[in-house]
N, C-alpha and C. Protein backbone atom coordinates (compact mmCIF):
# COMPACT_ATOMS: atom_id res chain seq x y z
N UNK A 1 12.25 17.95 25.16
CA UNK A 1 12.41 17.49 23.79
C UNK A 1 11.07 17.66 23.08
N UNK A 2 10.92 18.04 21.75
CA UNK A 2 9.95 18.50 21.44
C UNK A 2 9.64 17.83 20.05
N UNK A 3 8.61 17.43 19.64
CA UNK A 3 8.16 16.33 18.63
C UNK A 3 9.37 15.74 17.48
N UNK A 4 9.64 17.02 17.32
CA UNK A 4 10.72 16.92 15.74
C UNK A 4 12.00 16.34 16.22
N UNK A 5 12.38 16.74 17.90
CA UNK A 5 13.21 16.02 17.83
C UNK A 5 13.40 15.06 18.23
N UNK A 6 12.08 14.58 18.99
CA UNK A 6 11.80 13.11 19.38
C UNK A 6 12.21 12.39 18.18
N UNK A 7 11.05 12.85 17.03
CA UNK A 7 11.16 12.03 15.36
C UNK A 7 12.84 11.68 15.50
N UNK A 8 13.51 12.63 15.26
CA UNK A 8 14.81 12.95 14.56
C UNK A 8 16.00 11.35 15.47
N UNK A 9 15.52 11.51 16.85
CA UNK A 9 16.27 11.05 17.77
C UNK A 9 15.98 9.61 17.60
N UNK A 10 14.41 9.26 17.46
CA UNK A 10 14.07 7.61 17.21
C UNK A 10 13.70 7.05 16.39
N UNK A 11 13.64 7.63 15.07
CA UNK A 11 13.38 7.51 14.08
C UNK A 11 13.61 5.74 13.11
N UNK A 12 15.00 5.72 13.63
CA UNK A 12 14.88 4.32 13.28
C UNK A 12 14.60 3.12 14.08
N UNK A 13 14.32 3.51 15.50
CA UNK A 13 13.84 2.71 16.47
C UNK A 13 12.40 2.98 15.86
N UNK A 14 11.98 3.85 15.80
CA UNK A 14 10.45 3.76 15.34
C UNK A 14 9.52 3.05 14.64
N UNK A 15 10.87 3.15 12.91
CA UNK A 15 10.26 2.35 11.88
C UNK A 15 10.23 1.05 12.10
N UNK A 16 11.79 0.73 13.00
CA UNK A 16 11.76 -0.95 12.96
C UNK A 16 10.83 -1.62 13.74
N UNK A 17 9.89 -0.90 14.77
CA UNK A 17 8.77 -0.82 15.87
C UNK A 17 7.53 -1.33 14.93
N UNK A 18 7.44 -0.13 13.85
CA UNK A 18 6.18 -0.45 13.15
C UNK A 18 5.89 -1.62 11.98
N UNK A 19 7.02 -1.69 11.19
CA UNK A 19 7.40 -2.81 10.37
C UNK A 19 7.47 -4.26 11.65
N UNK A 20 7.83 -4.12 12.54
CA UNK A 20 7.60 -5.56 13.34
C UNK A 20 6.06 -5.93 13.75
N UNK A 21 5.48 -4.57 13.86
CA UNK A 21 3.85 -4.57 14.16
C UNK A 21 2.86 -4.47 13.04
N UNK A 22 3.54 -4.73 11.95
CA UNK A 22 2.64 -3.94 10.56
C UNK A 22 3.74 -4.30 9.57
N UNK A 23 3.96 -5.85 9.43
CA UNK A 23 4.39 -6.55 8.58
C UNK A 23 3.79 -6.31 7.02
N UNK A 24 4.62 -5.92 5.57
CA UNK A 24 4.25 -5.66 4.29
C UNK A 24 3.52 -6.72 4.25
N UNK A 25 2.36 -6.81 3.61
CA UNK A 25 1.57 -7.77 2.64
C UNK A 25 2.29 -8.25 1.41
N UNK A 26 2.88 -6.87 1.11
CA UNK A 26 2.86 -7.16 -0.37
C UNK A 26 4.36 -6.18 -0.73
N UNK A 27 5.38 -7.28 -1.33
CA UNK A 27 6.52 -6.53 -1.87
C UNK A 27 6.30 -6.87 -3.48
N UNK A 28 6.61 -5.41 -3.88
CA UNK A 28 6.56 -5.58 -5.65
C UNK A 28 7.64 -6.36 -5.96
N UNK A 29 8.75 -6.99 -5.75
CA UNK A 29 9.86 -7.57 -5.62
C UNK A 29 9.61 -9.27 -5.55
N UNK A 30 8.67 -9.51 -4.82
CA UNK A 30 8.48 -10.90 -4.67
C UNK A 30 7.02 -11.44 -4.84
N UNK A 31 6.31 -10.30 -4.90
CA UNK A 31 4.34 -10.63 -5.29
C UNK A 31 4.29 -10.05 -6.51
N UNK A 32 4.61 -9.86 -8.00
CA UNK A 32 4.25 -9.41 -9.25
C UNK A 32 3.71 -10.55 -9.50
N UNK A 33 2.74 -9.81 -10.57
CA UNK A 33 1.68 -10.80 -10.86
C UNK A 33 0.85 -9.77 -11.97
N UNK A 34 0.53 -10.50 -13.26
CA UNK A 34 -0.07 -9.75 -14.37
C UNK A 34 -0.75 -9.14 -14.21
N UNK A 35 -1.32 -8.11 -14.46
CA UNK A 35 -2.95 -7.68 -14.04
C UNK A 35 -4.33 -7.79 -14.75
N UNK A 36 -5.41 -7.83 -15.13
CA UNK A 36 -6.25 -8.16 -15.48
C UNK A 36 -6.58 -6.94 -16.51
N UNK A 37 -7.11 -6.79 -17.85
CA UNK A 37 -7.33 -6.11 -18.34
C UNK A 37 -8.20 -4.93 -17.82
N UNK A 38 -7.85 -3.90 -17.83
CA UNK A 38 -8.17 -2.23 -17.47
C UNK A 38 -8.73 -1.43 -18.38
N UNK A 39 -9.06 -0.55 -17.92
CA UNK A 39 -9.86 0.55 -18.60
C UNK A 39 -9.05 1.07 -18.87
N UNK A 40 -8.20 1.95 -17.76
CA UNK A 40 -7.20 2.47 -19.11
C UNK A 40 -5.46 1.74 -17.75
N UNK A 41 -4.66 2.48 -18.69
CA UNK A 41 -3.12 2.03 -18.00
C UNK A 41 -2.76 2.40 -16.69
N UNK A 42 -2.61 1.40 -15.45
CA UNK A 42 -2.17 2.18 -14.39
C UNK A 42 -0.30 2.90 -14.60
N UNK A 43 -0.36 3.94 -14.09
CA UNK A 43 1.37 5.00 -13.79
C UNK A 43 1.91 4.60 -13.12
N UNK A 44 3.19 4.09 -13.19
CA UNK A 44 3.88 4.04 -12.07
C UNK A 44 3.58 3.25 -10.83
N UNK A 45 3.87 3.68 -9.75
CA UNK A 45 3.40 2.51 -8.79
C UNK A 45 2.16 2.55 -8.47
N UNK A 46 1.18 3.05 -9.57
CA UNK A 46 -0.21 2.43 -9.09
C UNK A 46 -0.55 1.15 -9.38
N UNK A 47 -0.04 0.23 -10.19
CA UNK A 47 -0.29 -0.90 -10.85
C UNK A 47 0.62 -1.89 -9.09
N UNK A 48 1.35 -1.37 -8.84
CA UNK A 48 1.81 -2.21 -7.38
C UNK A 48 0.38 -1.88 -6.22
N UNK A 49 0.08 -0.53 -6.27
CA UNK A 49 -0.89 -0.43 -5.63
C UNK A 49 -2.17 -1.33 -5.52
N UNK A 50 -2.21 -1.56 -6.63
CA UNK A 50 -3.52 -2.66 -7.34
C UNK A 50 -3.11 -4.12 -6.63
N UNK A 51 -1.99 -4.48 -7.48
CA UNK A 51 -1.59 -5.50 -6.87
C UNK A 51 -1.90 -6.06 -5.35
N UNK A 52 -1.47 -5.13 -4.47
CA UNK A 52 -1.19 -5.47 -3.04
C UNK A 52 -2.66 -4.95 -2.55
N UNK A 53 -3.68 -4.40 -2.87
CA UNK A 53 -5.08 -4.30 -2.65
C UNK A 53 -6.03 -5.95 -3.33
N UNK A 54 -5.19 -6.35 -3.91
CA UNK A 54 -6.07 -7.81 -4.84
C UNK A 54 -5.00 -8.84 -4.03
N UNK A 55 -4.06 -8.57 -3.22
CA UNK A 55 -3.28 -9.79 -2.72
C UNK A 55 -3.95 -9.65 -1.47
N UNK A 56 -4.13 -8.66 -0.58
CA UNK A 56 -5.28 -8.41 0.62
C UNK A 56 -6.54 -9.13 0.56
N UNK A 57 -7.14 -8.33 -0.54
CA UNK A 57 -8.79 -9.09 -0.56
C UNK A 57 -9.11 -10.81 -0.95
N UNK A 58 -7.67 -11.13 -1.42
CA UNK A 58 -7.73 -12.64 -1.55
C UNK A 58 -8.04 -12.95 0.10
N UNK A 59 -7.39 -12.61 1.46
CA UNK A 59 -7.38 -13.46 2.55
C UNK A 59 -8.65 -12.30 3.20
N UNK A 60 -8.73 -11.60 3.21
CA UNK A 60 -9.69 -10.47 3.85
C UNK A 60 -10.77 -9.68 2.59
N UNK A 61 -12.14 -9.29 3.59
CA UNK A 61 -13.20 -8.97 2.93
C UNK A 61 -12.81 -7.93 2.92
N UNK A 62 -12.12 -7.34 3.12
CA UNK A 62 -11.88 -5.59 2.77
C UNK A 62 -10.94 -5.24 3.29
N UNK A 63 -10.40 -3.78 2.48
CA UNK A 63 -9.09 -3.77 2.87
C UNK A 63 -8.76 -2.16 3.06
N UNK A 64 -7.75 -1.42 2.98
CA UNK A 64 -7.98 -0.33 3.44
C UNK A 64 -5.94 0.10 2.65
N UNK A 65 -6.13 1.00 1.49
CA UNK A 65 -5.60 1.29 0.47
C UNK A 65 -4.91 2.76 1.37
N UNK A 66 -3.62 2.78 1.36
CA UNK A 66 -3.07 4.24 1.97
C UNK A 66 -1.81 4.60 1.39
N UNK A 67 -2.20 6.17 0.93
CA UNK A 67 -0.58 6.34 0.55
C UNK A 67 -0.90 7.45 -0.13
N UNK A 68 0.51 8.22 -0.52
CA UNK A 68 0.52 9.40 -1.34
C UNK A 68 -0.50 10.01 -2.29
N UNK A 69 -0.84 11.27 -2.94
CA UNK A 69 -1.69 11.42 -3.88
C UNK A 69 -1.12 10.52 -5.11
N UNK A 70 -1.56 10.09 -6.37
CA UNK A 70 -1.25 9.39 -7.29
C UNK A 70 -0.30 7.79 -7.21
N UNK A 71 -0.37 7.46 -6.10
CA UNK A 71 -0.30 6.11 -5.68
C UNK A 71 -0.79 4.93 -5.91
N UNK A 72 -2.74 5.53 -6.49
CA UNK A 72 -3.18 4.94 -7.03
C UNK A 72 -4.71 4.01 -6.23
N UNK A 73 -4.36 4.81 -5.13
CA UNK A 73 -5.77 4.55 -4.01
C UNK A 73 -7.57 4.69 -5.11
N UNK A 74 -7.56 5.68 -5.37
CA UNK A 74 -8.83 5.73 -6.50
C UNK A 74 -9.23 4.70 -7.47
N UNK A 75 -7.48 4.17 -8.21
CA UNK A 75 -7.65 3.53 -9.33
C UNK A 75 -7.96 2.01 -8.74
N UNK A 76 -7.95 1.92 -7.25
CA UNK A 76 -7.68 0.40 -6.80
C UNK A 76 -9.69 0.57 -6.18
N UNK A 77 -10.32 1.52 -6.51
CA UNK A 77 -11.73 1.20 -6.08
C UNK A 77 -12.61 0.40 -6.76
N UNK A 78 -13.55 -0.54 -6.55
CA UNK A 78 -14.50 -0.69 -7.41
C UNK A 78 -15.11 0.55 -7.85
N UNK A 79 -15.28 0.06 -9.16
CA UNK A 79 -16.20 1.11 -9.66
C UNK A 79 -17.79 1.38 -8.62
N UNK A 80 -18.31 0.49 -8.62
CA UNK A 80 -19.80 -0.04 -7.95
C UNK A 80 -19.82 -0.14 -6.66
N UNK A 81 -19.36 0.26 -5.63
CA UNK A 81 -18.96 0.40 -4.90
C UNK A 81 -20.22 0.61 -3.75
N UNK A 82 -20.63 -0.13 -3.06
CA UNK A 82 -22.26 0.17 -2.29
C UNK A 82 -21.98 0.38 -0.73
């Protein structure tokens, strides 16, 4: 059996594996919350992106932002960043 069809074969044994080990922080569904005035407008689900990076750093000193291009990883950096 060869990778793709490993994927194909456990695929939903997989996800429910990782979601039990890597519980959401943050559902846009039940954590919305205003956002603080911006420089300019976050798109789409970058403004959730934000969100769930500022619901992290409330319990943890740092956090670690992942996901698609335009997701919104950049827009969730400090500017000042050392």
């Amino acid at each position: 059996m060869d990778l793709s069809e490993f994927i194909d074969t456990y695929r939903d044994a997989i996800a429910q594996r990782v979601v039990e080990s890597y519980p959401p922080r943050y559902r846009p569904s039940e954590n919305g919350r205003a956002l603080p005035a911006l420089l300019r407008t976050p798109l789409g689900a970058q403004a959730d992106a934000i969100r769930g990076a500022a619901l992290s750093l409330e319990t943890h000193r740092g956090t670690t932002v992942v996901g698609e291009m335009g997701t919104g990883k950049t827009f969730s950096a400090p500017r000042n960043a050392a």
